[in-house]
N, C-alpha and C. Protein backbone atom coordinates (compact mmCIF):
# COMPACT_ATOMS: atom_id res chain seq x y z
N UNK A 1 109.83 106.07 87.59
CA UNK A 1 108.43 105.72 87.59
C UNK A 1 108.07 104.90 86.35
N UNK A 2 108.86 105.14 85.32
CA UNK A 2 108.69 104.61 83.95
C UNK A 2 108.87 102.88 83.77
N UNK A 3 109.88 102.68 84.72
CA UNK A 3 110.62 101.49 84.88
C UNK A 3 109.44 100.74 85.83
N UNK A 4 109.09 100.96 86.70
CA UNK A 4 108.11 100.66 87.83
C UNK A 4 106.72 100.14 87.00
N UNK A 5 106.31 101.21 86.00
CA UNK A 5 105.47 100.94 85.12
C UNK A 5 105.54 99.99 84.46
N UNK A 6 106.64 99.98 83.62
CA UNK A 6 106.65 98.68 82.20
C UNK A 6 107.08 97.18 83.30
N UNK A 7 107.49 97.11 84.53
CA UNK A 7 107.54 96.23 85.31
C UNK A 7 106.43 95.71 85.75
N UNK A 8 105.42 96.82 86.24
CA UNK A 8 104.27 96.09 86.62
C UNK A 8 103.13 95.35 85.23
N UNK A 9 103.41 96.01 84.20
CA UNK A 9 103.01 95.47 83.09
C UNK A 9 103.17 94.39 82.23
N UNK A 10 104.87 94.37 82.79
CA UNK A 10 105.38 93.05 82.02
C UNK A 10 104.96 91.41 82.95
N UNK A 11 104.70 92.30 84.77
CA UNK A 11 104.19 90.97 85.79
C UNK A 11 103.09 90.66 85.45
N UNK A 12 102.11 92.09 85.13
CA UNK A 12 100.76 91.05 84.69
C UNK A 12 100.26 90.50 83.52
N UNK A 13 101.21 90.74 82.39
CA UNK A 13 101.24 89.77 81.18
C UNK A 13 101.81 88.16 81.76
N UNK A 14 102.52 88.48 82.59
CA UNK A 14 103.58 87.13 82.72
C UNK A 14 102.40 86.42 83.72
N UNK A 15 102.07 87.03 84.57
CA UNK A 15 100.89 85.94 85.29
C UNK A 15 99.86 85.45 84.32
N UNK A 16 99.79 85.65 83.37
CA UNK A 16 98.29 85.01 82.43
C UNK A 16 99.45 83.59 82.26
N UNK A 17 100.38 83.95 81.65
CA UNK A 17 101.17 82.48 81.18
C UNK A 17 101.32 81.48 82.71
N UNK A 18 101.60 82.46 83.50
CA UNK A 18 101.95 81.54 85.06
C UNK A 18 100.36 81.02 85.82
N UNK A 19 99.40 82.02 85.27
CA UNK A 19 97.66 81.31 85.54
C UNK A 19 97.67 80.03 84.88
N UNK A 20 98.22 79.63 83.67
CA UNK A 20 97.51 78.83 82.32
C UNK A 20 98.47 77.63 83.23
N UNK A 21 99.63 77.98 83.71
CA UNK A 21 100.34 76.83 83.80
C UNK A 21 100.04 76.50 84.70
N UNK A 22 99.00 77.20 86.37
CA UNK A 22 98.92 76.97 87.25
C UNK A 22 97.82 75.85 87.23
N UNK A 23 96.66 76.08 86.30
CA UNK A 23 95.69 75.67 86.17
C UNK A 23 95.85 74.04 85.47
N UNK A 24 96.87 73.97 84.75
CA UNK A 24 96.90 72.69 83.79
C UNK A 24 98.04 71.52 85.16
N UNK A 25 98.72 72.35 85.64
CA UNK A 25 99.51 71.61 86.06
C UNK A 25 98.41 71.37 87.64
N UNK A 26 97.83 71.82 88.25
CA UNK A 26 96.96 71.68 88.94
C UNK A 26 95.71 70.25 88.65
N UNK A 27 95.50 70.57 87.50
CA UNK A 27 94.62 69.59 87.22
C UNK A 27 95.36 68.09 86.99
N UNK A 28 96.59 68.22 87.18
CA UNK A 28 96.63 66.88 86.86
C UNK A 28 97.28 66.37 88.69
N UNK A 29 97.19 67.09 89.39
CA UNK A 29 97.45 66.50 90.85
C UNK A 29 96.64 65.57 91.31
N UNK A 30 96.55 64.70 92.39
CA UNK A 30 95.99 63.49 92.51
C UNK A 30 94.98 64.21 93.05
N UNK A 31 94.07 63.73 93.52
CA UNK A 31 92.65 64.52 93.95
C UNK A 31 92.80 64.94 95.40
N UNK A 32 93.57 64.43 96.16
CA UNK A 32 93.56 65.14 97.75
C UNK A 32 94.44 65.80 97.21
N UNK A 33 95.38 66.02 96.51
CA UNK A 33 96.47 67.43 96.85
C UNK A 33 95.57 69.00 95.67
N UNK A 34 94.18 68.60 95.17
CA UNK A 34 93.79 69.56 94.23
C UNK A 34 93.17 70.44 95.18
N UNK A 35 93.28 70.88 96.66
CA UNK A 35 92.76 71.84 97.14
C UNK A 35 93.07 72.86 96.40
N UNK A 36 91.96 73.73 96.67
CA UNK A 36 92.36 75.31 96.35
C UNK A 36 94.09 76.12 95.97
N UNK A 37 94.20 76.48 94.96
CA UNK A 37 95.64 77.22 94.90
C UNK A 37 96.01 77.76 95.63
N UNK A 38 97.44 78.39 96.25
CA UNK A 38 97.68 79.24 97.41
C UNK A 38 96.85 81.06 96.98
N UNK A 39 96.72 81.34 95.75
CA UNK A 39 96.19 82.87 96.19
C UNK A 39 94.70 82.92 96.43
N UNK A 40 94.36 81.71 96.22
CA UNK A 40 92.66 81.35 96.74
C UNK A 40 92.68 81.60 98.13
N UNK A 41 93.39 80.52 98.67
CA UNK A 41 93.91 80.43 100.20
C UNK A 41 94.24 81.24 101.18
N UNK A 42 95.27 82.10 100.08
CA UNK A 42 95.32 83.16 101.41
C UNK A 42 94.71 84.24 101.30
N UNK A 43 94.19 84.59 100.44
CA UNK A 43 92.92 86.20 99.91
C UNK A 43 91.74 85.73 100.91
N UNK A 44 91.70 84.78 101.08
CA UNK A 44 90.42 83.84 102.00
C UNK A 44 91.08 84.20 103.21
N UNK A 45 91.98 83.73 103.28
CA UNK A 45 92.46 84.02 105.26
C UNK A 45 92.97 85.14 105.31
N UNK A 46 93.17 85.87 104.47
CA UNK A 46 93.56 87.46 104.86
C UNK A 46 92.05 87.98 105.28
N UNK A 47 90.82 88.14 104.14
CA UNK A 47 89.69 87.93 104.40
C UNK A 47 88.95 87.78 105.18
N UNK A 48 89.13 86.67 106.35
CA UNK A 48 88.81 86.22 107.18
C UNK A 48 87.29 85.47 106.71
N UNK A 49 86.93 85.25 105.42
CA UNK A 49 85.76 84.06 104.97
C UNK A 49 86.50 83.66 103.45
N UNK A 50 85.89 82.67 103.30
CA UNK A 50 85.87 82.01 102.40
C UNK A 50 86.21 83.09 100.56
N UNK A 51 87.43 83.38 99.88
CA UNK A 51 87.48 84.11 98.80
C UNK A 51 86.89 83.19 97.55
N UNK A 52 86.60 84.64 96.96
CA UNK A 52 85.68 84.00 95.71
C UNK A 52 86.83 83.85 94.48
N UNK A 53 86.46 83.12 93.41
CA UNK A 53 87.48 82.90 92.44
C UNK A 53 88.27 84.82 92.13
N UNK A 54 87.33 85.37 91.47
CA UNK A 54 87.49 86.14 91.00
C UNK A 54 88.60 87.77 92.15
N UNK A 55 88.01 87.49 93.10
CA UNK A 55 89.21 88.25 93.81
C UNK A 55 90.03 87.65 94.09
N UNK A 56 90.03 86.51 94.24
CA UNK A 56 91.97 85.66 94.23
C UNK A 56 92.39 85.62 93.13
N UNK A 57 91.84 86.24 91.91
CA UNK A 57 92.22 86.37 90.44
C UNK A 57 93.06 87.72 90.56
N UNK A 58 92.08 88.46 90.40
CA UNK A 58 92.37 90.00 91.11
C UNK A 58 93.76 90.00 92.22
N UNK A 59 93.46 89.61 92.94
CA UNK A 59 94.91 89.52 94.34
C UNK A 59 96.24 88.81 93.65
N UNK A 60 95.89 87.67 92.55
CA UNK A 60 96.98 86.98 92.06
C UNK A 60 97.71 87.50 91.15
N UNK A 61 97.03 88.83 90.35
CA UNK A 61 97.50 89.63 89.35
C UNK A 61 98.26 90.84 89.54
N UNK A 62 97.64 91.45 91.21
CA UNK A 62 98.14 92.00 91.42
C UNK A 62 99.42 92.40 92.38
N UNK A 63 99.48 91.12 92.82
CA UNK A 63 100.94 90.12 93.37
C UNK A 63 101.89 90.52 92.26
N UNK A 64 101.49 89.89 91.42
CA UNK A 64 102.76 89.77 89.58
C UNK A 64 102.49 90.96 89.04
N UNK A 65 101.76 91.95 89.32
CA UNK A 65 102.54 93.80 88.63
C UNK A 65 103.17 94.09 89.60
N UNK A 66 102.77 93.97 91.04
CA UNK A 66 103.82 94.68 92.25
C UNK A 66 105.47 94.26 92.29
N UNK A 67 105.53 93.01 92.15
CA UNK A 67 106.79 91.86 91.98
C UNK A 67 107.39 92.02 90.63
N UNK A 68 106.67 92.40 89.49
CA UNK A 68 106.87 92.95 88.48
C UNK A 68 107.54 94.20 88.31
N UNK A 69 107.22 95.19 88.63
CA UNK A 69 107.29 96.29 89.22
C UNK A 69 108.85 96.45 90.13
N UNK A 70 108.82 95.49 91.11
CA UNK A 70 110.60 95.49 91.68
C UNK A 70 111.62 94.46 90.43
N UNK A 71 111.37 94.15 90.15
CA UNK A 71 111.95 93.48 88.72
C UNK A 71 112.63 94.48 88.12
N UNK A 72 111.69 95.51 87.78
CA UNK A 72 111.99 96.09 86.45
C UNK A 72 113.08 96.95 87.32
N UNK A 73 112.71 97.20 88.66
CA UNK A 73 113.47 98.54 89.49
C UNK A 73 115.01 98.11 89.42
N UNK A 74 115.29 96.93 89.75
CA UNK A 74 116.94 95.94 89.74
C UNK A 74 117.88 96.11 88.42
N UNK A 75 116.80 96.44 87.37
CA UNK A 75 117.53 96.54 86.08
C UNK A 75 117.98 95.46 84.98
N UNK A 76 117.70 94.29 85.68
CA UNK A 76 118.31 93.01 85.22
C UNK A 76 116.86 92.49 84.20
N UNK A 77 117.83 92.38 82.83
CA UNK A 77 116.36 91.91 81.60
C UNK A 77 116.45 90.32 81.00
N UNK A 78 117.52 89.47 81.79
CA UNK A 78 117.79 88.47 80.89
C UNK A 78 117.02 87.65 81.33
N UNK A 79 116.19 86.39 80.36
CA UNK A 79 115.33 85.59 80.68
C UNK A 79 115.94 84.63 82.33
N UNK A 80 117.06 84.59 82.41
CA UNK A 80 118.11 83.36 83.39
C UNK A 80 117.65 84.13 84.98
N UNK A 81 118.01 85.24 84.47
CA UNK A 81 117.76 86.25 85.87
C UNK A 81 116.35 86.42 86.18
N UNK A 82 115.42 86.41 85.51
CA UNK A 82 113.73 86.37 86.08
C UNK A 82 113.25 86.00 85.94
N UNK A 83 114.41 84.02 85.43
CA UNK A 83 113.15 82.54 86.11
C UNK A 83 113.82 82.97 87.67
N UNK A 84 115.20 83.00 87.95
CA UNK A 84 115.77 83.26 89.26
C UNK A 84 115.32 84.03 90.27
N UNK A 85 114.67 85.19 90.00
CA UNK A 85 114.13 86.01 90.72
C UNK A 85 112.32 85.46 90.70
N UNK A 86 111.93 84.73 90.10
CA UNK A 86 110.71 84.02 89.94
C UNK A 86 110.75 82.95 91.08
N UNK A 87 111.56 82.26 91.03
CA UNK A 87 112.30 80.99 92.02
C UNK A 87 112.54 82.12 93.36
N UNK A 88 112.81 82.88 93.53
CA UNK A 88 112.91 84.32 94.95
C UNK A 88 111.51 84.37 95.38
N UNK A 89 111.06 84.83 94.76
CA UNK A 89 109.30 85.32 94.90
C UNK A 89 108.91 84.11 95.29
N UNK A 90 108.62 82.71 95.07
CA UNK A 90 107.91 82.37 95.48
C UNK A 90 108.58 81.43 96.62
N UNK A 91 110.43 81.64 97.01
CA UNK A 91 110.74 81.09 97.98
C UNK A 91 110.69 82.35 99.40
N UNK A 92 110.42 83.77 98.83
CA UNK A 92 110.61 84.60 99.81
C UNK A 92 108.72 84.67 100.21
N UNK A 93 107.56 84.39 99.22
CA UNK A 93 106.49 84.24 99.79
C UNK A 93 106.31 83.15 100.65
N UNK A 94 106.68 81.77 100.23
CA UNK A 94 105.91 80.78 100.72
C UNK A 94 107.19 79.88 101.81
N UNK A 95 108.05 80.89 102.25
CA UNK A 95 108.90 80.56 103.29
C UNK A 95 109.15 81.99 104.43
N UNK A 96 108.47 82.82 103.72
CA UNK A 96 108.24 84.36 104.43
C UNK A 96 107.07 85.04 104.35
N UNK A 97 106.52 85.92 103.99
CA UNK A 97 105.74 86.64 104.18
C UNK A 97 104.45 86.09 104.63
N UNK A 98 104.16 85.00 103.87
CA UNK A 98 103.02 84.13 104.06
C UNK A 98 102.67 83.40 105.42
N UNK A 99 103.66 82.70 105.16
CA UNK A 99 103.68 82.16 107.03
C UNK A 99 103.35 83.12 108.06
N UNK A 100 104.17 84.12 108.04
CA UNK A 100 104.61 84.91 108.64
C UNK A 100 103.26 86.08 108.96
N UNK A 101 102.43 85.95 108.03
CA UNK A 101 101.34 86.35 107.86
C UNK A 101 100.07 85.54 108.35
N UNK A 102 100.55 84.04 108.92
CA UNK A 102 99.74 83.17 109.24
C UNK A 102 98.90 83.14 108.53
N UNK A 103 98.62 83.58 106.90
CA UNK A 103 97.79 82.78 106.01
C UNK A 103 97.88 81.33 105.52
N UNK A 104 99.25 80.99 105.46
CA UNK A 104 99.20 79.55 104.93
C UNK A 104 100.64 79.07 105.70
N UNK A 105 100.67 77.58 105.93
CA UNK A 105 101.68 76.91 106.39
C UNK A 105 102.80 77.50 105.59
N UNK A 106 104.03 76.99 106.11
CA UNK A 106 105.40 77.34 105.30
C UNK A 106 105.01 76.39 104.03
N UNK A 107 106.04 76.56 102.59
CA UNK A 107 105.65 75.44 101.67
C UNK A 107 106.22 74.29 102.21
N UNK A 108 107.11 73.78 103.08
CA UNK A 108 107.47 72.57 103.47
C UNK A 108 107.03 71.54 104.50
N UNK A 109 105.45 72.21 104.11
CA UNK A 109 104.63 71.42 104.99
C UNK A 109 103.37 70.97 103.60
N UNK A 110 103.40 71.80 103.14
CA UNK A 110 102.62 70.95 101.51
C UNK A 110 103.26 70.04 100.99
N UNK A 111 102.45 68.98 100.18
CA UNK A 111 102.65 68.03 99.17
C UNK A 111 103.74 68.49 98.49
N UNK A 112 104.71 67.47 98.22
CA UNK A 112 105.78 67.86 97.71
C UNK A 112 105.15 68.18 95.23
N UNK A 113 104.49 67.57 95.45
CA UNK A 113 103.86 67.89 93.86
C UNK A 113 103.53 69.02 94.05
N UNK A 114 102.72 69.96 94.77
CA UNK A 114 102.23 71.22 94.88
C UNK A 114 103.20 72.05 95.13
N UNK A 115 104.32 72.00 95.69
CA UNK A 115 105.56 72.55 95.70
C UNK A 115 106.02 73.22 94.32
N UNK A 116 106.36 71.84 93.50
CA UNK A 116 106.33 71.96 92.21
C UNK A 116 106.14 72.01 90.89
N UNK A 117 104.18 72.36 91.69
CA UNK A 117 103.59 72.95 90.62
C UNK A 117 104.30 74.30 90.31
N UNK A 118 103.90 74.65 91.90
CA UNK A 118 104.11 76.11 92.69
C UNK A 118 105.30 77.12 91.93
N UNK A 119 106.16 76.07 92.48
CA UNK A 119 108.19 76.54 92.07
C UNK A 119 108.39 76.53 90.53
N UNK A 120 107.70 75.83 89.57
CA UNK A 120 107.25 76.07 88.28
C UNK A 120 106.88 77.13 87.52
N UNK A 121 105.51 77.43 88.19
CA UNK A 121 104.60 78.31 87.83
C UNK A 121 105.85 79.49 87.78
N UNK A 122 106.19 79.97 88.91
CA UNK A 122 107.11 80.94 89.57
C UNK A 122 108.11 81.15 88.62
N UNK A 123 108.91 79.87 88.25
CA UNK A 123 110.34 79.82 87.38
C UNK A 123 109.73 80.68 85.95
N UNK A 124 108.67 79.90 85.59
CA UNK A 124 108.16 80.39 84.18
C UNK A 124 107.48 81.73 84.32
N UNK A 125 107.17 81.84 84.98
CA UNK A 125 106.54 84.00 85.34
C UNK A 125 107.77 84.63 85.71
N UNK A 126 108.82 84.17 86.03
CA UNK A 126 109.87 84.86 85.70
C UNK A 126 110.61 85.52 84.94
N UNK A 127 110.89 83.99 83.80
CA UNK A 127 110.90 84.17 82.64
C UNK A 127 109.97 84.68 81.53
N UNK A 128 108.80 84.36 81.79
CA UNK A 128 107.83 85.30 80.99
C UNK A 128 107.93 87.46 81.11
N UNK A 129 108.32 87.79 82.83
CA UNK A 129 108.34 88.86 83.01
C UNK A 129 109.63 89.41 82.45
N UNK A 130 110.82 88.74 82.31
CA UNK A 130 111.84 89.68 81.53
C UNK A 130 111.58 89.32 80.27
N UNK A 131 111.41 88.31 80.15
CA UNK A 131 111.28 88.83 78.28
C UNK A 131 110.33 89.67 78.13
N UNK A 132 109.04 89.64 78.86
CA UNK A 132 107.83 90.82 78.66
C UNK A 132 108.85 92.07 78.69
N UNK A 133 109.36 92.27 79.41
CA UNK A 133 109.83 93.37 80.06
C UNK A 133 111.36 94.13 79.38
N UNK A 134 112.03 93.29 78.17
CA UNK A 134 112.61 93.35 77.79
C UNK A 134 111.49 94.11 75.83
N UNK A 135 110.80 92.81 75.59
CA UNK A 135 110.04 93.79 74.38
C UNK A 135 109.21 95.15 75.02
N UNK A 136 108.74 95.00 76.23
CA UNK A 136 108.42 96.26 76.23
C UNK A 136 109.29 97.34 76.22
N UNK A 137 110.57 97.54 76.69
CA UNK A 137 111.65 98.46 76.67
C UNK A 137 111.92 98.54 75.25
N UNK A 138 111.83 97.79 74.40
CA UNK A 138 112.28 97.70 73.02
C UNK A 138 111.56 98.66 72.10
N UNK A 139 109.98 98.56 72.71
CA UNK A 139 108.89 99.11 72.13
C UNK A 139 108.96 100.42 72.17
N UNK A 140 109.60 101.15 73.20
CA UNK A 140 109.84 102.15 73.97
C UNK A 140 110.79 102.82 72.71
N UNK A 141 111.85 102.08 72.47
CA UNK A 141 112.76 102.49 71.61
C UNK A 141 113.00 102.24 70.55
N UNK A 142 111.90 102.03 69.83
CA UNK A 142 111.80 101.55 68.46
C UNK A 142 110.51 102.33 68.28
N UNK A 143 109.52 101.40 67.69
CA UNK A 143 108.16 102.04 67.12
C UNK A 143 107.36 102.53 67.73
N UNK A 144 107.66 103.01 68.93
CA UNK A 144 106.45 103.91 69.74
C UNK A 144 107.47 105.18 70.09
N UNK A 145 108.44 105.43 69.72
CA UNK A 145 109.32 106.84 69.50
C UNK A 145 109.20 107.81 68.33
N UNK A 146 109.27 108.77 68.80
CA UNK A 146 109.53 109.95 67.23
C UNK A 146 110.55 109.40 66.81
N UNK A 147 110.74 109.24 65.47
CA UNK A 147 112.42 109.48 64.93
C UNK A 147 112.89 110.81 64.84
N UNK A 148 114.28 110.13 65.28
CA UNK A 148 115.15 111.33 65.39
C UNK A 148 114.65 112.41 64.10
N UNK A 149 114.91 113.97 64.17
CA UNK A 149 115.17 114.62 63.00
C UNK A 149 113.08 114.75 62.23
N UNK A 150 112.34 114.11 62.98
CA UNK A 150 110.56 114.42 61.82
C UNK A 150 109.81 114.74 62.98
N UNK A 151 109.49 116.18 62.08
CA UNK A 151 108.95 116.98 62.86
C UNK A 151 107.06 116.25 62.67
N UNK A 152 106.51 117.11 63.84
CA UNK A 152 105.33 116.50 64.38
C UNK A 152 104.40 116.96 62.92
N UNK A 153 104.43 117.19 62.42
CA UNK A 153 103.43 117.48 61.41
C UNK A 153 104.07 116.43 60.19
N UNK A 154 105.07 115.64 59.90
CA UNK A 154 105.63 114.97 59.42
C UNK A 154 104.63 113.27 59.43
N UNK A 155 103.89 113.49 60.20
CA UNK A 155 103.18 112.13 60.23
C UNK A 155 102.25 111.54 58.62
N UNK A 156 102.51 110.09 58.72
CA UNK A 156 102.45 109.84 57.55
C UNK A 156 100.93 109.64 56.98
N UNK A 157 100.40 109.81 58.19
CA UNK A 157 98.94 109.81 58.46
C UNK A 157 98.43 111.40 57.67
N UNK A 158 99.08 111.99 58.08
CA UNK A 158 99.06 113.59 57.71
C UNK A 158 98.16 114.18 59.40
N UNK A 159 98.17 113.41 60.38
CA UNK A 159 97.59 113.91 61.94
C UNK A 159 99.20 114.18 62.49
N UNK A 160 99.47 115.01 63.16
CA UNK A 160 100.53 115.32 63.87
C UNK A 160 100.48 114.90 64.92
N UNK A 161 99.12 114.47 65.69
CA UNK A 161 99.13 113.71 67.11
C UNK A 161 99.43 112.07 66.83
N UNK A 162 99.82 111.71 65.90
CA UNK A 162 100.23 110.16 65.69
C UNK A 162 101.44 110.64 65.43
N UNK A 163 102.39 111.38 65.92
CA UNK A 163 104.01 111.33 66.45
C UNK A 163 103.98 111.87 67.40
N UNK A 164 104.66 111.38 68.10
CA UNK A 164 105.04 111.84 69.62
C UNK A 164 106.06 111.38 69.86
């Protein structure tokens, strides 16, 4: 459950970096391919009206802790392995589930630039989620641990509830 945790934590740190890049690299598309992003798109057609920014914010975050979340479950922390599994996610959404879901065309019916905004965004929230996901394990075992051998009243604070 622990692992599941710091996974879904390390996806939704990693989506703020994969938002920033979605948004910059978005803005510079030619003006017919700047429709709406895909989690606008399909929170809207899951929906069945029109989604507002803020719950395709919400839906997009919580895409990257769930996906986050099976990340951490695989075990694998190296940055190489979760642009790769980043490059998965968004070839197993936007060639599976999605379609398949009849929210949005397959991606090989979009603009080939929106592709690779898309396949971008993805590579780099990959990589953002294992390294997240790697200092958070670190954190785990370094400065948010008792040290070995000091007892709980040992705190330097002189509070015994600041060791654990």
């Amino acid at each position: 459950m622990e692992k599941l945790a710091y996974g879904m934590l390390a996806g939704i740190a990693a989506t703020v970096g994969m938002t920033a890049a979605m948004h910059r690299m978005h803005a510079r598309l030619p003006a017919p391919e700047r429709y709406p992003l895909p989690p606008r798109e399909i929170v809207g057609r899951i929906g069945g009206r029109p989604a507002g920014a803020g719950t395709a914010m919400l839906a997009h975050f919580g895409y990257g802790a769930l996906t986050g979340g099976l990340f951490a479950l695989q075990g694998r922390r190296s940055v190489p392995a979760g642009a790769l599994y980043g490059a998965g996610v968004w070839a197993a959404s936007y060639f599976g589930w999605v379609p398949l879901a009849r929210t949005l065309e397959p991606a090989d019916r979009h603009p080939m630039r929106r592709n690779a905004l898309m396949i971008a965004a993805h590579v780099l929230w990959g990589g953002l989620l294992a390294a997240g996901l790697r200092e958070i394990e670190a954190g785990r075992r370094g400065g948010f641990r008792r040290p070995p051998g000091r007892a709980l009243a040992d705190s330097p604070t002189g509070d015994p509830r600041s060791i654990r």
